[in-house]
Protein backbone atom coordinates (compact mmCIF):
# COMPACT_ATOMS: atom_id res chain seq x y z
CA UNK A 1 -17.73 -56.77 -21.28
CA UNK A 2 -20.48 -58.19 -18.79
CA UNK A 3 -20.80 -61.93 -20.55
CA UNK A 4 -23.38 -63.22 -17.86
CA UNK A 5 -25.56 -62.09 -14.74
CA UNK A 6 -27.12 -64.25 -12.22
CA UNK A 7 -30.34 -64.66 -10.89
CA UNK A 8 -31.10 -66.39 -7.56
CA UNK A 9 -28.49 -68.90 -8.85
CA UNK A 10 -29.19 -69.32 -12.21
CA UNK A 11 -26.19 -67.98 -14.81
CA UNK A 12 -27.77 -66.23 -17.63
CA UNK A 13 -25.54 -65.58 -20.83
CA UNK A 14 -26.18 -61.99 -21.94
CA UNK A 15 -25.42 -60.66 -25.20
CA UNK A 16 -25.83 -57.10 -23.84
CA UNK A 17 -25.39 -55.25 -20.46
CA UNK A 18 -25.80 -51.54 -19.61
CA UNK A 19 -25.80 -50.44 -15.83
CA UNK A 20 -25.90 -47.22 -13.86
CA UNK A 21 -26.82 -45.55 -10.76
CA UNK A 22 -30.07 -44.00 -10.09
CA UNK A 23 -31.06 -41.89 -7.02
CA UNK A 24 -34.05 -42.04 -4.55
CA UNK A 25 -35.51 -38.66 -3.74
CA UNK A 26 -33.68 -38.80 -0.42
CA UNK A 27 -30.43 -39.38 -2.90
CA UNK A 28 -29.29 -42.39 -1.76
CA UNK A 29 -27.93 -44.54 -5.08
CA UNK A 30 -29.25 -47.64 -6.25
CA UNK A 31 -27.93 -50.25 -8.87
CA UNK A 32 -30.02 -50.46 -12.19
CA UNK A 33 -28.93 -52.86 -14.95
CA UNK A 34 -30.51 -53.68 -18.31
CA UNK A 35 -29.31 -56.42 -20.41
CA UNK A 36 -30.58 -59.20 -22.76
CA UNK A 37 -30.25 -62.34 -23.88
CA UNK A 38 -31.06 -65.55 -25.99
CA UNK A 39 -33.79 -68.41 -24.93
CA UNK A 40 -33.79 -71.54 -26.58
CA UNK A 41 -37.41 -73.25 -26.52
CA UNK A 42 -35.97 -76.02 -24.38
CA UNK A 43 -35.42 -73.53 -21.96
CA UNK A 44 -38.19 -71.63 -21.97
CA UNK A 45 -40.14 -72.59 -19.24
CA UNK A 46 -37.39 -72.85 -16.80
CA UNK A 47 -36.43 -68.81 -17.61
CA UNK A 48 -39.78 -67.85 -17.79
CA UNK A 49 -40.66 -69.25 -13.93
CA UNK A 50 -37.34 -67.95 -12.79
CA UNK A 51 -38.83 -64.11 -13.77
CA UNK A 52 -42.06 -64.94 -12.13
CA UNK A 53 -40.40 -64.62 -8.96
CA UNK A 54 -40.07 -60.95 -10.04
CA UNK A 55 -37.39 -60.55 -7.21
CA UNK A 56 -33.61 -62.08 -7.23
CA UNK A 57 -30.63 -61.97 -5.56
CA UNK A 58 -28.62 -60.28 -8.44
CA UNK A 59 -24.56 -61.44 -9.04
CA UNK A 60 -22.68 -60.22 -12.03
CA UNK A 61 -19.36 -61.49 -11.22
CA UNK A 62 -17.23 -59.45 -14.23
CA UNK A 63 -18.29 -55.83 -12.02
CA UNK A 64 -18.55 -57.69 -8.46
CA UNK A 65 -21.72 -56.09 -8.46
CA UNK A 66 -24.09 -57.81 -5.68
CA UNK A 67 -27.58 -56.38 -5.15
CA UNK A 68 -31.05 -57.41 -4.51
CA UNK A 69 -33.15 -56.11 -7.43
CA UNK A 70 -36.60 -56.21 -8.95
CA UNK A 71 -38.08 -56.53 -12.52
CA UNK A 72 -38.75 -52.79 -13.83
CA UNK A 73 -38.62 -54.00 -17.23
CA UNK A 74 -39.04 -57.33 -19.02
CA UNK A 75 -39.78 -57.63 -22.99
CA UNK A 76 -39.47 -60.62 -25.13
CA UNK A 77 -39.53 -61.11 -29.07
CA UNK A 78 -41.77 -63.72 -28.90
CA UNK A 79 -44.82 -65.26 -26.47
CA UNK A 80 -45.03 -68.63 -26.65
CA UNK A 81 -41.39 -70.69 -27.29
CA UNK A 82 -42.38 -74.16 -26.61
CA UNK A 83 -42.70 -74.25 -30.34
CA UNK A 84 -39.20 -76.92 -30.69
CA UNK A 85 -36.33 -74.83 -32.24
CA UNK A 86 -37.24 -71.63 -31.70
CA UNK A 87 -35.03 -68.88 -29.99
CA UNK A 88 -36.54 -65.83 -28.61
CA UNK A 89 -35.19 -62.55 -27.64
CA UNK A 90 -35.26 -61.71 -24.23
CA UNK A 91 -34.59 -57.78 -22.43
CA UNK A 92 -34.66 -57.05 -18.70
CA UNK A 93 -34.09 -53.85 -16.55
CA UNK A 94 -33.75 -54.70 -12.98
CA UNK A 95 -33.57 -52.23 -9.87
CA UNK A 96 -32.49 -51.97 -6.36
CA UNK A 97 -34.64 -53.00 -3.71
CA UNK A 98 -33.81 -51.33 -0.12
């Protein structure tokens, strides 16, 4: 089981991972993964300007999986966690870039 995925250098602890292969019209494969994960309010603002950047250089070392990918997807339980204490839900699909 995937236990983390990283985002232009920042390790993120997921709770969840899916990934597969999608194909372009002209059929070449890209990588698609989904996965979430827990954010603490203390680290809420530091996540939350990391997916601003809407594009990473993707690592998720358990599948040696290396791709540069784009947010297709993003959800989170909650808006606003700089309430202290408070844990939020977070869900993200990312895609191949060519």
């Amino acid at each position: 089981m995937v236990k983390k995925v990283i985002l232009n250098g920042v390790e993120i602890q997921v709770e969840e991972y899916e990934e597969e292969v999608v194909h372009q019209p002209n059929g070449d494969p890209l990588h698609k993964i989904r996965f979430a994960f827990k954010v603490r309010s203390d680290e809420y603002h530091d996540i939350t300007t990391l997916l601003y950047q809407q594009t990473f250089d993707v690592s998720v070392p358990e599948r040696d999986l290396n791709f540069r990918g784009t947010i297709q997807n993003y959800s989170t339980s909650v808006t606003n966690l700089y309430k202290k204490n408070q844990v939020g839900d977070f869900r993200l699909e990312l895609i191949e870039t060519i």
